[in-house]
C-alpha atoms as a PDB file:
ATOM      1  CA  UNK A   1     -19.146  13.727  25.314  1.00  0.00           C
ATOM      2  CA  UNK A   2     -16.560  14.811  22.650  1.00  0.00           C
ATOM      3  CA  UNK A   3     -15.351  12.146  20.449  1.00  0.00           C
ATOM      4  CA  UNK A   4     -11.711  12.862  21.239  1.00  0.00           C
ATOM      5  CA  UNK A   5     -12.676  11.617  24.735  1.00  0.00           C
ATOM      6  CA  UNK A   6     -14.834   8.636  24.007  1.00  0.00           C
ATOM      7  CA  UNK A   7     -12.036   7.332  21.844  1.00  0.00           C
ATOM      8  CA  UNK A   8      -9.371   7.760  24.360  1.00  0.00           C
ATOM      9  CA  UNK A   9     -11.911   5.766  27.144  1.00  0.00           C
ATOM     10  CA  UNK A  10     -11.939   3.128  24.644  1.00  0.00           C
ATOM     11  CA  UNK A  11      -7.965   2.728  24.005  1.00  0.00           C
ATOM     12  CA  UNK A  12      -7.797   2.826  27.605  1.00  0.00           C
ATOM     13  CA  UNK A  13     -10.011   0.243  28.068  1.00  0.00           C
ATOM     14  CA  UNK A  14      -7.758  -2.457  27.177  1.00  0.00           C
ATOM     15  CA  UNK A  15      -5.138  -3.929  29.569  1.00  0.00           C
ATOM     16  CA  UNK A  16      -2.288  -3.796  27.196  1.00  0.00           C
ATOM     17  CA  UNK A  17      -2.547   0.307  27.259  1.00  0.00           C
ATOM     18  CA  UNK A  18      -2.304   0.564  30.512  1.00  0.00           C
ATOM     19  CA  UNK A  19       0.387  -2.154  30.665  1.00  0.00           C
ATOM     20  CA  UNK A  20       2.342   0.223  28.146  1.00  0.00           C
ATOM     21  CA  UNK A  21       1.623   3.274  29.786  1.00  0.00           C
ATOM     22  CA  UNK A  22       2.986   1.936  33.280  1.00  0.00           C
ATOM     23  CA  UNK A  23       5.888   0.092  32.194  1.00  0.00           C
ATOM     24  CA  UNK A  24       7.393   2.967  29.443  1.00  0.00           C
ATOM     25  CA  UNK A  25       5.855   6.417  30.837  1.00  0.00           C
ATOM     26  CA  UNK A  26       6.364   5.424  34.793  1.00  0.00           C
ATOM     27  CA  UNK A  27       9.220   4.004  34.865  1.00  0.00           C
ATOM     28  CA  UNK A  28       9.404   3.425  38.057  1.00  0.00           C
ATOM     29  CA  UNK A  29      11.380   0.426  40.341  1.00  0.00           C
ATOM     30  CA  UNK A  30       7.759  -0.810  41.407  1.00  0.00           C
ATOM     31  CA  UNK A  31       6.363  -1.174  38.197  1.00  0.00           C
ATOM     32  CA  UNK A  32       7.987  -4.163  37.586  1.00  0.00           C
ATOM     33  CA  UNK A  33       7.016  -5.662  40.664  1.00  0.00           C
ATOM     34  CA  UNK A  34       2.901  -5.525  39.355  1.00  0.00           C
ATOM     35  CA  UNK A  35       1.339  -8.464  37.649  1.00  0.00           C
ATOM     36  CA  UNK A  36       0.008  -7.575  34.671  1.00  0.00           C
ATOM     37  CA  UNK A  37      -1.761 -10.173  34.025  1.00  0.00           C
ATOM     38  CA  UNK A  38      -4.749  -9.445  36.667  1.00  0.00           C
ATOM     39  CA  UNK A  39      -5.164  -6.168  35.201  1.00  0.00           C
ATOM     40  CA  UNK A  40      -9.121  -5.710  35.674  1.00  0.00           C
ATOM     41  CA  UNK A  41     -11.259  -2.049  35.579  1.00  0.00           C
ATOM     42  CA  UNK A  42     -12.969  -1.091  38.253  1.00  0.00           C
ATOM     43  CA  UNK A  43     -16.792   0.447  38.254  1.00  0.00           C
ATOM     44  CA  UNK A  44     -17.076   3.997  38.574  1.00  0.00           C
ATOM     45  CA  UNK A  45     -20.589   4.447  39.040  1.00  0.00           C
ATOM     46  CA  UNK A  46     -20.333   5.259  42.574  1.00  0.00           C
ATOM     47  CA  UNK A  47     -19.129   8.491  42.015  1.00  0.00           C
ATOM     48  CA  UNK A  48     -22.492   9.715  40.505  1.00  0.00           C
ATOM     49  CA  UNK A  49     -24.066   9.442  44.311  1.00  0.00           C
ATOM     50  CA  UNK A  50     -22.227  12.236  45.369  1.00  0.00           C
ATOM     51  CA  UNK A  51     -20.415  14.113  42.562  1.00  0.00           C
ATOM     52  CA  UNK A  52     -21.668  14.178  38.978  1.00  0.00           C
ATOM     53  CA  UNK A  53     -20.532  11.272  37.175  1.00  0.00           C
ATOM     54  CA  UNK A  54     -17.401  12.052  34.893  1.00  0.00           C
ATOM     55  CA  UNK A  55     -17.256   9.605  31.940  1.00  0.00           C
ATOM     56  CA  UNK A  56     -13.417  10.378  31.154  1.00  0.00           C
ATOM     57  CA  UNK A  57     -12.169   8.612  33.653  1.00  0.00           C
ATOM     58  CA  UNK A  58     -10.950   5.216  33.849  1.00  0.00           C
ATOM     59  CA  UNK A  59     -10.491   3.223  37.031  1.00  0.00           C
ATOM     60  CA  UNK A  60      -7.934  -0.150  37.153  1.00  0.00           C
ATOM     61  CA  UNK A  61      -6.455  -2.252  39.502  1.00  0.00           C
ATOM     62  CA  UNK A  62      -3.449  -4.537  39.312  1.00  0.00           C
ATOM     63  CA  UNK A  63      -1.690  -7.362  41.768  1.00  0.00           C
ATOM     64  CA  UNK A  64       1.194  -5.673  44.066  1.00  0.00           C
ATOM     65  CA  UNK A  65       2.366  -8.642  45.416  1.00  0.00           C
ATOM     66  CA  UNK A  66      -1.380  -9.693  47.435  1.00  0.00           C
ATOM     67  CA  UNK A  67      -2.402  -6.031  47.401  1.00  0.00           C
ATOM     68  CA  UNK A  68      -4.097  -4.508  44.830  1.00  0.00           C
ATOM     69  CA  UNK A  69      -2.995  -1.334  43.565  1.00  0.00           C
ATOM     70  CA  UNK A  70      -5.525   0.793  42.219  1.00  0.00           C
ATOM     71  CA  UNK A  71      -4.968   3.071  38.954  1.00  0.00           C
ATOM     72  CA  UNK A  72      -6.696   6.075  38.989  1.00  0.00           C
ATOM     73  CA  UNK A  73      -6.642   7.278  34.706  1.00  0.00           C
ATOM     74  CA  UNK A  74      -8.005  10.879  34.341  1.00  0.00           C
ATOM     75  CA  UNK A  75      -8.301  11.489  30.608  1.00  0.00           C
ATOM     76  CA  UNK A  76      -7.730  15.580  29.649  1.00  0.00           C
ATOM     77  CA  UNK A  77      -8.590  17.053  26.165  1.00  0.00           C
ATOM     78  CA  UNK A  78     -10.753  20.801  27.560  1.00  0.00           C
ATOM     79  CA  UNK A  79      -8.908  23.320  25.607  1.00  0.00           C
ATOM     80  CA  UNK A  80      -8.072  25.583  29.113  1.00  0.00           C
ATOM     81  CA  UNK A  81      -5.850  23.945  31.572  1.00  0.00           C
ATOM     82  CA  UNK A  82      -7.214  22.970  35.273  1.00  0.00           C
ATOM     83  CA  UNK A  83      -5.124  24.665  37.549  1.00  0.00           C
ATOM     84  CA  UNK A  84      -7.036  22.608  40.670  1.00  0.00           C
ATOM     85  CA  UNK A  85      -6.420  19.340  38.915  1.00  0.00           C
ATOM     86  CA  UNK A  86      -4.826  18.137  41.895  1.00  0.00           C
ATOM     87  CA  UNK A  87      -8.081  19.369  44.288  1.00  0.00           C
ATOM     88  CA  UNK A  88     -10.203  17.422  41.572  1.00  0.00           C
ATOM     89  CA  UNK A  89      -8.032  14.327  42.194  1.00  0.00           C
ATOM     90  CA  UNK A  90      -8.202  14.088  45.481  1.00  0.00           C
ATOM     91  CA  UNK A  91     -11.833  14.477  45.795  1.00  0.00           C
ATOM     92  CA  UNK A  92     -12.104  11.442  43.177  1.00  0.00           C
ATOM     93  CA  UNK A  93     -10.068   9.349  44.850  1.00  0.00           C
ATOM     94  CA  UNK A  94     -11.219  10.186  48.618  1.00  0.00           C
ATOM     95  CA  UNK A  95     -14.858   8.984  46.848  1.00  0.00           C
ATOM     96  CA  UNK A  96     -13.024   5.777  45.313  1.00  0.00           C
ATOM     97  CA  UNK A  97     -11.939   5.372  49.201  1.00  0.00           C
ATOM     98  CA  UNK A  98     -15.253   5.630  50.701  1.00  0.00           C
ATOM     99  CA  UNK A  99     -16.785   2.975  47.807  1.00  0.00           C
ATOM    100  CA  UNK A 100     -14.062   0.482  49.046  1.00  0.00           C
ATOM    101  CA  UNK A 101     -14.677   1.108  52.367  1.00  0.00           C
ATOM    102  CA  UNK A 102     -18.765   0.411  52.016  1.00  0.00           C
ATOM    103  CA  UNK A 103     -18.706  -2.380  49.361  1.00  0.00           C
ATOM    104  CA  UNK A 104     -15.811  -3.730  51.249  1.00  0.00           C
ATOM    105  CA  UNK A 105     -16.595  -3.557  54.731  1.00  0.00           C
ATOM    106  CA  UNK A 106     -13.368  -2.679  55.386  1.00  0.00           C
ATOM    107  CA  UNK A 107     -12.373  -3.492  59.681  1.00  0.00           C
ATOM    108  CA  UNK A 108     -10.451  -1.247  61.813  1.00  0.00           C
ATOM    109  CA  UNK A 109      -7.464  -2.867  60.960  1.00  0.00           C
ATOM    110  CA  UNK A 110      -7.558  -2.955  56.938  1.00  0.00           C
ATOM    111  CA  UNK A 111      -5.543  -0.656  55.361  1.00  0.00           C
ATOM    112  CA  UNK A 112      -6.412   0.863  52.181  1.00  0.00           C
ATOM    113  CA  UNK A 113      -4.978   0.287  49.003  1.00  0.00           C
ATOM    114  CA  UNK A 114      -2.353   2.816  47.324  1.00  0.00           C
ATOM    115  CA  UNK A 115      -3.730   4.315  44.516  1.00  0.00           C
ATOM    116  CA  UNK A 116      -1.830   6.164  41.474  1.00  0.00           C
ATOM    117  CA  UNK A 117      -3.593   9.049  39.933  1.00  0.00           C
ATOM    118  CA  UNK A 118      -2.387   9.697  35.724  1.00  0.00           C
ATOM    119  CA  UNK A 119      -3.868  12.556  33.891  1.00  0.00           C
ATOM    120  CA  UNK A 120      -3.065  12.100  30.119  1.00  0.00           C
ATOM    121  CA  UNK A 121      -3.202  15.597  28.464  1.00  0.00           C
ATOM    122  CA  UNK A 122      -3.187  15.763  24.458  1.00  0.00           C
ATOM    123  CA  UNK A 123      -3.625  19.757  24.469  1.00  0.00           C
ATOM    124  CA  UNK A 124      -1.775  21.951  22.503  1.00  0.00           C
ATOM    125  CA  UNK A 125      -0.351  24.446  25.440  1.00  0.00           C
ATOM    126  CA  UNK A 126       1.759  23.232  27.543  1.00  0.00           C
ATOM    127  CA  UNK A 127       0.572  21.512  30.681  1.00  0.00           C
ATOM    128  CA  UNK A 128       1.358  24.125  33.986  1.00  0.00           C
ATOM    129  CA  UNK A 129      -0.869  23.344  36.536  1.00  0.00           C
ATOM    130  CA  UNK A 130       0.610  22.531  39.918  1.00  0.00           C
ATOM    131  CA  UNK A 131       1.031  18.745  39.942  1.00  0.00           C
ATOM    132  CA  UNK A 132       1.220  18.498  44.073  1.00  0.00           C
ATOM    133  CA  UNK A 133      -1.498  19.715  46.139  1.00  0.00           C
ATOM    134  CA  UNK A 134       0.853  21.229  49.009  1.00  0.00           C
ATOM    135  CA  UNK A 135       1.665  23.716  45.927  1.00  0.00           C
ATOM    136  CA  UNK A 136      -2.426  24.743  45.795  1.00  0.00           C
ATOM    137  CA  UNK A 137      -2.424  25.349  49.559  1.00  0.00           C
ATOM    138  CA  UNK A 138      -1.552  28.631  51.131  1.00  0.00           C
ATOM    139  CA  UNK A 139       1.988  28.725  53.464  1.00  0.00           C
ATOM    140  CA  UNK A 140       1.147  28.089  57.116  1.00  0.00           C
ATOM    141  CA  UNK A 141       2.722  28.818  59.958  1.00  0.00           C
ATOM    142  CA  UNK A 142       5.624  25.685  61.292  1.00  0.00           C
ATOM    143  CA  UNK A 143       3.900  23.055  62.348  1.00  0.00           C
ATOM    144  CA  UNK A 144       0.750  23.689  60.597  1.00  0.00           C
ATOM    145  CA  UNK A 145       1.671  21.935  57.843  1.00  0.00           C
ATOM    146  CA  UNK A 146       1.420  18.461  59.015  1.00  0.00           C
ATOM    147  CA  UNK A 147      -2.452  19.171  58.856  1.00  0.00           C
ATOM    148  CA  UNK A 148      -2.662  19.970  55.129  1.00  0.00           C
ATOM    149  CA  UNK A 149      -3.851  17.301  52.799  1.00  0.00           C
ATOM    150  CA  UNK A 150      -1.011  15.884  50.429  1.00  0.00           C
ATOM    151  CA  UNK A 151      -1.309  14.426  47.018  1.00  0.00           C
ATOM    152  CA  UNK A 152       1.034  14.550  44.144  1.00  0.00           C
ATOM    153  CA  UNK A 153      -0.125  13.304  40.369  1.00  0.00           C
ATOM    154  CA  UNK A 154       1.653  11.890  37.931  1.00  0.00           C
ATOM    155  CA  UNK A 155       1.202  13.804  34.038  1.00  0.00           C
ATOM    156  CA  UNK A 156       1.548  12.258  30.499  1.00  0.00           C
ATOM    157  CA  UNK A 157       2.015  15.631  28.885  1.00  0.00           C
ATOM    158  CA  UNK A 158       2.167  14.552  25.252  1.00  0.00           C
ATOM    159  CA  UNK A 159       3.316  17.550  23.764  1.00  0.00           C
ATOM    160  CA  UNK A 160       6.369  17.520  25.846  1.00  0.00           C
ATOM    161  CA  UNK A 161       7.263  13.795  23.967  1.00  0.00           C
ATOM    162  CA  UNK A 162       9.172  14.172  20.561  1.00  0.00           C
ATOM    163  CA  UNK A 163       9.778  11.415  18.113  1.00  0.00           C
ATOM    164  CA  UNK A 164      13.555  11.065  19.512  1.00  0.00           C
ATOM    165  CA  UNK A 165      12.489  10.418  22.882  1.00  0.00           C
ATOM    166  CA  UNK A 166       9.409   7.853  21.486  1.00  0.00           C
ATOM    167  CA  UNK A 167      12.149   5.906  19.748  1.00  0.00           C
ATOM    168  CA  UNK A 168      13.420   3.679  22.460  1.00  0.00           C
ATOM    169  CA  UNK A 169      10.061   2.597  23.827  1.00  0.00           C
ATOM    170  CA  UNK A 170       9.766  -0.816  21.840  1.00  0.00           C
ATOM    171  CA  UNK A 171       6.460  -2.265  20.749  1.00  0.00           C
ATOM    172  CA  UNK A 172       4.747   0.817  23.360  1.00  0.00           C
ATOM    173  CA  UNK A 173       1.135   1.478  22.401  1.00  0.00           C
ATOM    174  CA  UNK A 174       1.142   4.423  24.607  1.00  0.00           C
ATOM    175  CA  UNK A 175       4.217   5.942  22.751  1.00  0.00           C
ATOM    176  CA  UNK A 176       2.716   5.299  18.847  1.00  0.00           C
ATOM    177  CA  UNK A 177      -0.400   6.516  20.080  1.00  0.00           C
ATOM    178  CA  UNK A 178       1.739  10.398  20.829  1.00  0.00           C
ATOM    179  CA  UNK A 179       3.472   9.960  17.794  1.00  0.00           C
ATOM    180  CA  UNK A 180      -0.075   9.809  16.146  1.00  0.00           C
ATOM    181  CA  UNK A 181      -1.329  12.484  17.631  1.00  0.00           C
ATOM    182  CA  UNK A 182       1.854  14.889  17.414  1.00  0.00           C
ATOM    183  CA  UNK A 183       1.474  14.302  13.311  1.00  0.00           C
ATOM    184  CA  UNK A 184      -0.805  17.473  13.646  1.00  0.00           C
ATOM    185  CA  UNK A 185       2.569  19.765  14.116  1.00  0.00           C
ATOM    186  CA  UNK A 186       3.878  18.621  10.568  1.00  0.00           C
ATOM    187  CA  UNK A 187       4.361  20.911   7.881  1.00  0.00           C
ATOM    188  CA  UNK A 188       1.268  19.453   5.482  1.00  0.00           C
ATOM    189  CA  UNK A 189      -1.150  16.917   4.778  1.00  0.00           C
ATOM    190  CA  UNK A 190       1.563  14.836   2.590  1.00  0.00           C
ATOM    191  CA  UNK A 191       4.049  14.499   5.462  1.00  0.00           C
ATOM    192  CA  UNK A 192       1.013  14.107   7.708  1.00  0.00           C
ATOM    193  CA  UNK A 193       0.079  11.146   6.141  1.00  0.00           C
ATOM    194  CA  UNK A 194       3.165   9.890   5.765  1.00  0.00           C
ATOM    195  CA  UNK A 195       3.907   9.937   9.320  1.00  0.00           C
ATOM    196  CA  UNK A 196       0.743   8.154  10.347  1.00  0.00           C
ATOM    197  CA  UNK A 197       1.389   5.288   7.428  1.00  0.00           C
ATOM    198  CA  UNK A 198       4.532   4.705   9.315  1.00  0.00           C
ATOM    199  CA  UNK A 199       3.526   3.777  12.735  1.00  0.00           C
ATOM    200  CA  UNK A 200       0.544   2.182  11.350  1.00  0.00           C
ATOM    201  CA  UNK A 201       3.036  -0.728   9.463  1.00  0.00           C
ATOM    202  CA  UNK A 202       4.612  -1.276  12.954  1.00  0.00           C
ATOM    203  CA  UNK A 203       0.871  -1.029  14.937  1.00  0.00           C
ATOM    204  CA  UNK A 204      -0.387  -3.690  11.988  1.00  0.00           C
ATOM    205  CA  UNK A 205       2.901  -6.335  13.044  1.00  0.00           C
ATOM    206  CA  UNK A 206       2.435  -5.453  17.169  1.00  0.00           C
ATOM    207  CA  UNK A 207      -1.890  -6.261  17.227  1.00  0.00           C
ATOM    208  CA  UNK A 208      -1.657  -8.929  14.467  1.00  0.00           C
ATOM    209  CA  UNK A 209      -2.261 -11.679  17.023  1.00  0.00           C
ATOM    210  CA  UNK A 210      -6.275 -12.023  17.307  1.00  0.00           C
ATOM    211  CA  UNK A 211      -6.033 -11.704  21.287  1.00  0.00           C
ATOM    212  CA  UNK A 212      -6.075  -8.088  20.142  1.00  0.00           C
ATOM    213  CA  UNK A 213      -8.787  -8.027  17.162  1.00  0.00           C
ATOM    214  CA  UNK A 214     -10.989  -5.706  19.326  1.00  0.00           C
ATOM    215  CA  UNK A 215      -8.170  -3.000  20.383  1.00  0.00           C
ATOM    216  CA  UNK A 216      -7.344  -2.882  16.439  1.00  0.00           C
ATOM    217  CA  UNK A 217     -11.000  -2.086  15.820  1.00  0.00           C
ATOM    218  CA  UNK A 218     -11.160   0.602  18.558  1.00  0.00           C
ATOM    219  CA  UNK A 219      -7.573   2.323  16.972  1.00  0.00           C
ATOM    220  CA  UNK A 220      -9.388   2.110  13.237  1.00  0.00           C
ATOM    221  CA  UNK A 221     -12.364   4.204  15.030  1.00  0.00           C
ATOM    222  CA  UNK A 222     -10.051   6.379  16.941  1.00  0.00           C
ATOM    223  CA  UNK A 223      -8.668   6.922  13.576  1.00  0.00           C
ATOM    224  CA  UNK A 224     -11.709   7.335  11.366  1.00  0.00           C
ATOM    225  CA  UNK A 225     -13.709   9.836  14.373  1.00  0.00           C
ATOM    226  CA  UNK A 226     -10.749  11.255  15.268  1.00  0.00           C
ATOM    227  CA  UNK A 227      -7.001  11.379  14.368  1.00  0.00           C
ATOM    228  CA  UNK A 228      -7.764  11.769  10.479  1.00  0.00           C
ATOM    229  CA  UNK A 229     -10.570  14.232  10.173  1.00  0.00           C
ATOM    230  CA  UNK A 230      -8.330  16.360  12.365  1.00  0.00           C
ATOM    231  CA  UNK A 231      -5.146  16.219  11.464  1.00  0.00           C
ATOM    232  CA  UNK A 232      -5.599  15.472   7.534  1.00  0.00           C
ATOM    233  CA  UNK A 233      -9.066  17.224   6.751  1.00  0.00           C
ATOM    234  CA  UNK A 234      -8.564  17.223   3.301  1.00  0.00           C
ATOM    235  CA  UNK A 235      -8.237  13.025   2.550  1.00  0.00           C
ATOM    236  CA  UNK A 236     -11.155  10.202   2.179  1.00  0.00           C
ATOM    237  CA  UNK A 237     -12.301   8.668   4.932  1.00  0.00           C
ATOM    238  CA  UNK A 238     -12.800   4.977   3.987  1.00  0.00           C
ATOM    239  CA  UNK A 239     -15.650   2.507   5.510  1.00  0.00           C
ATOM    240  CA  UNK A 240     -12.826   0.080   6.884  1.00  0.00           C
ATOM    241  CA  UNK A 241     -12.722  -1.686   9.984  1.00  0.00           C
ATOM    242  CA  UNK A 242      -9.296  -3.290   9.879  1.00  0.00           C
ATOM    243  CA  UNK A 243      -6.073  -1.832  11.034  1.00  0.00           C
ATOM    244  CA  UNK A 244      -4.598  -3.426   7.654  1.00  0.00           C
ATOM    245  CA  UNK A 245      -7.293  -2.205   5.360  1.00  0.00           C
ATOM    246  CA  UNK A 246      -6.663   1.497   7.104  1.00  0.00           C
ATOM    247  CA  UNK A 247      -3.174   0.545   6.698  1.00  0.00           C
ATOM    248  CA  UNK A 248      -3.561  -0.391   2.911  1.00  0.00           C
ATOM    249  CA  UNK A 249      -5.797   2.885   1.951  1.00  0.00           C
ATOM    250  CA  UNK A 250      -3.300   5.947   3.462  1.00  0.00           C
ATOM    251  CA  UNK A 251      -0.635   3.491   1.392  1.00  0.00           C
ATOM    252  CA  UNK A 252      -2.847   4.094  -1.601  1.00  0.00           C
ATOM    253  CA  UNK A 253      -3.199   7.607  -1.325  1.00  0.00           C
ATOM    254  CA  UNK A 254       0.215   8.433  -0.587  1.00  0.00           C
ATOM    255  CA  UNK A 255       1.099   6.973  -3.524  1.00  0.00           C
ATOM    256  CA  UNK A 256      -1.541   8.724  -5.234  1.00  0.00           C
ATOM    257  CA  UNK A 257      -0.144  12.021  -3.991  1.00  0.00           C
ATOM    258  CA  UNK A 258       3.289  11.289  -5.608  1.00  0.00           C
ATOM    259  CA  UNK A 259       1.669  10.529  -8.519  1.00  0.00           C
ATOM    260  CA  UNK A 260      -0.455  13.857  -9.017  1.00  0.00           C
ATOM    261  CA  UNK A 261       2.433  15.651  -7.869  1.00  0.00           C
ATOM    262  CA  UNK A 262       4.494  14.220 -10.455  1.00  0.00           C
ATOM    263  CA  UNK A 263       1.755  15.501 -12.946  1.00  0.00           C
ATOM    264  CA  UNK A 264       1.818  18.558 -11.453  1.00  0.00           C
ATOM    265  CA  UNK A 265       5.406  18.867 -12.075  1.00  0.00           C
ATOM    266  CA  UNK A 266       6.068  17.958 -15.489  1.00  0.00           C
ATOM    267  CA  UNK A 267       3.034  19.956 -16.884  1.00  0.00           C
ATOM    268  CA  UNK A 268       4.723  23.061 -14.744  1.00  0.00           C
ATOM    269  CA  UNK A 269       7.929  22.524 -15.901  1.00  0.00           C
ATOM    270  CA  UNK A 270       6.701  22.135 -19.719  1.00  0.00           C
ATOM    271  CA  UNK A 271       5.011  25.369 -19.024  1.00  0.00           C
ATOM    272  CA  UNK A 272       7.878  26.836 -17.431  1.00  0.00           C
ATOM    273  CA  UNK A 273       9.624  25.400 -20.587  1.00  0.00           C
ATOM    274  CA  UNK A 274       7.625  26.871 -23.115  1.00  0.00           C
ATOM    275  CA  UNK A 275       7.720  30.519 -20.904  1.00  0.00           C
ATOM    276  CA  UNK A 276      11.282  30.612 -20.850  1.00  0.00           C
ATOM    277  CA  UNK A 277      11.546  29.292 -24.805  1.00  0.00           C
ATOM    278  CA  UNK A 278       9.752  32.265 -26.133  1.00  0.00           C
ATOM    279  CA  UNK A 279      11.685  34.757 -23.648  1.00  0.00           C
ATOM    280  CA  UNK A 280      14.701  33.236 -24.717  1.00  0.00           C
ATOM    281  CA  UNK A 281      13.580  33.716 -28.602  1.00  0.00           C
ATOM    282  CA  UNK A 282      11.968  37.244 -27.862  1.00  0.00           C
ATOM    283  CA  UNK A 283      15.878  37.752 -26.765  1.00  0.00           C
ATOM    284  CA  UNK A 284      18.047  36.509 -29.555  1.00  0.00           C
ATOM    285  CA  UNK A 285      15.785  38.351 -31.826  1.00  0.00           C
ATOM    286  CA  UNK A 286      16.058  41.261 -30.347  1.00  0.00           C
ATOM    287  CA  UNK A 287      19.803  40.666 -30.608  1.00  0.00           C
ATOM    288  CA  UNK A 288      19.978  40.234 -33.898  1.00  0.00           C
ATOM    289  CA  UNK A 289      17.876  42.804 -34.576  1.00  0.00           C
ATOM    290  CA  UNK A 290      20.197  45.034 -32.741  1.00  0.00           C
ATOM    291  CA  UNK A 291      23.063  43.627 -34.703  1.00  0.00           C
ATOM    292  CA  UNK A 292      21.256  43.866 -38.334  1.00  0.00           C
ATOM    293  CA  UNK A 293      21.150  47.500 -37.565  1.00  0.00           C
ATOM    294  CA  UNK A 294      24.272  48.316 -36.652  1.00  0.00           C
ATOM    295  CA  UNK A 295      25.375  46.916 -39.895  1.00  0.00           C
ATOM    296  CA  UNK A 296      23.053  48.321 -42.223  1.00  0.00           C
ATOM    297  CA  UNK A 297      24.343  52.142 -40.434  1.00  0.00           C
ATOM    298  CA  UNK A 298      27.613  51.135 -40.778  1.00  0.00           C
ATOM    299  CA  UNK A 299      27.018  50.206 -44.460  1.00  0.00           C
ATOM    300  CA  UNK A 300      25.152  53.381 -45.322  1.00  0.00           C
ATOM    301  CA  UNK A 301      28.138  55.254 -43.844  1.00  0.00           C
ATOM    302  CA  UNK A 302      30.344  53.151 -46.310  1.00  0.00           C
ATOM    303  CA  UNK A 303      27.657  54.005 -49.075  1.00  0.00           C
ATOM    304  CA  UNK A 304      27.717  57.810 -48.555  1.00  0.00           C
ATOM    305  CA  UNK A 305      31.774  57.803 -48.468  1.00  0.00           C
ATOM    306  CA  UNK A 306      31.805  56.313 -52.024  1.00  0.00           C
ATOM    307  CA  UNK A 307      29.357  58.532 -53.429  1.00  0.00           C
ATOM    308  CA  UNK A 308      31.303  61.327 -51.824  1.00  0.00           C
ATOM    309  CA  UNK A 309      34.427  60.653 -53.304  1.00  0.00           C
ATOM    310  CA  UNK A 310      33.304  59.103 -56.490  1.00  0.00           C
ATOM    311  CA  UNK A 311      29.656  60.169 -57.110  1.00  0.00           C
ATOM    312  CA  UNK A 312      26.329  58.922 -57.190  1.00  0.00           C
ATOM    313  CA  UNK A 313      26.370  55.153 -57.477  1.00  0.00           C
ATOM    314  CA  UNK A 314      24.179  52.530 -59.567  1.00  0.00           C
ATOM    315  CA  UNK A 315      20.731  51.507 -57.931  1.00  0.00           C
ATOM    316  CA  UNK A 316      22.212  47.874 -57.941  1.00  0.00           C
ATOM    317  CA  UNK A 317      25.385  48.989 -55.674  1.00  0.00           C
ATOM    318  CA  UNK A 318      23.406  50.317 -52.990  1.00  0.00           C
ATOM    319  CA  UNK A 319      21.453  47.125 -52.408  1.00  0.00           C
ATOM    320  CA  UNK A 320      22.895  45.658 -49.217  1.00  0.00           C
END
């Protein structure tokens, strides 16, 4: 499995992601109505009985009043787009149905639970696959329709998320996490960095509390396997384990940047100095060369006048 996707499982492992992702990115009248607190993740194994087990996927389920609402997290990174993400989905979930249904022993009368299917998509294009399934299915006739299978999904696109529209989401893991991973569109490694130091200082204040020493850890390796070799090749990669310490050492090397640039800089523009001193002298030289001659013609002219009208002068007249 790709690192990229084994990191993301492991973010998304921990109740306060999903929590964040729910409450800023769904944003819907219902959300509010879920208790967060029994948050709990559901087994997948089941799914390897009858479909090959996929290991990017993450399965929750939260309190709806005394239902359970189950969270269906499909984690995206393939670098081509799944046009029948929505066929994919409901396959998943019809097998999540049939697990409840056996482990369960659901009656006649039980009614399953709702489910919400999220695919989270950190690829550079543009997410444009069809996010309802009536969209996949050829137009029938009227009256047909009612037979077709329906399912709509919702998408965290993160590409589509800028830093102006991260801004008002609060303390939101979910939305540092984008603004993390959209660094990669900066201009260079310098801003790069830069970037990253800055929601780092607010990550470092949000996960200080040491309910959350384990999701820190998991961000650090997200960082280390991930985010940095990626997005700033070119800096160390330090044998930390603490958001602080990670925190601490792109500080450091910022500041080491400024400092080498600074370097850079003043030996350039002593250089640059020393260039445009000699052109400059190379110029007023000239100049006065230019001018020295003019004179001495203009002075033999003089000379040759006098000797003219007067006659050949003495050696120590003509010195000039």
């Amino acid at each position: 499995m790709a690192a990229h996707d084994q990191s993301y499982k492991r973010l998304f492992s921990h109740p306060k992601m999903v929590e964040d992702l729910l409450r800023g990115f769904v944003q819907e009248e219902w959300v509010n109505q879920l208790d967060f607190s029994t948050l709990e993740t559901v087994k997948d194994s089941f799914m390897s009985d009858n479909l090959k087990a996929r290991h990017d996927d993450i399965i929750w389920r939260v309190r709806w009043g005394p239902k359970w609402l189950y969270i269906f997290l499909l984690l995206e990174f393939q670098s081509t787009i799944d046009p029948f993400m929505a066929v994919r989905l409901i396959v998943y979930i019809g097998l999540l149905y049939q697990h409840l249904i056996d482990t369960q022993k659901l009656k006649q009368k039980d009614k399953l639970p709702p489910v919400l299917p999220i695919v989270i998509y950190n690829g550079s294009d543009k997410w444009d696959a069809k996010k309802n399934l009536s969209q996949l299915i050829e137009k029938v006739p009227g009256g047909l329709d009612k037979y077709q299978p329906k399912l709509r999904y919702f998408l965290l696109d993160e590409s589509t998320f800028s830093d102006a529209k991260l801004a008002p989401l609060i303390k939101n893991l979910v939305a540092a996490l984008i603004r993390l991973e959209n660094t990669r569109n900066l201009e260079n490694e310098q801003a790069v960095a830069k970037a990253i130091q800055t929601v780092l200082d607010s990550l470092v204040e949000w996960l200080k509390d040491p309910e959350f020493e384990r999701l820190r850890r998991d961000i650090v390796t997200w960082l280390l396997r991930v985010l940095l070799p990626h997005n700033v090749p070119n800096i160390p990669i330090p044998q930390v384990i603490e958001l602080q310490e990670m925190n601490s050492m792109l500080y450091e090397t910022i500041q080491n940047w400024y400092k080498e640039a600074e370097v850079r800089g003043r030996l350039q523009g002593e250089a640059l100095g020393r260039e445009q001193g000699e052109a400059l002298g190379r110029q007023q030289g000239e100049k006065l060369g230019r001018q020295r001659g003019r004179l001495e013609g203009q002075a033999e002219i003089f000379l040759q006048l006098l000797e003219t009208k007067f006659g050949p002068l003495e050696p120590e007249v003509r010195i000039y």
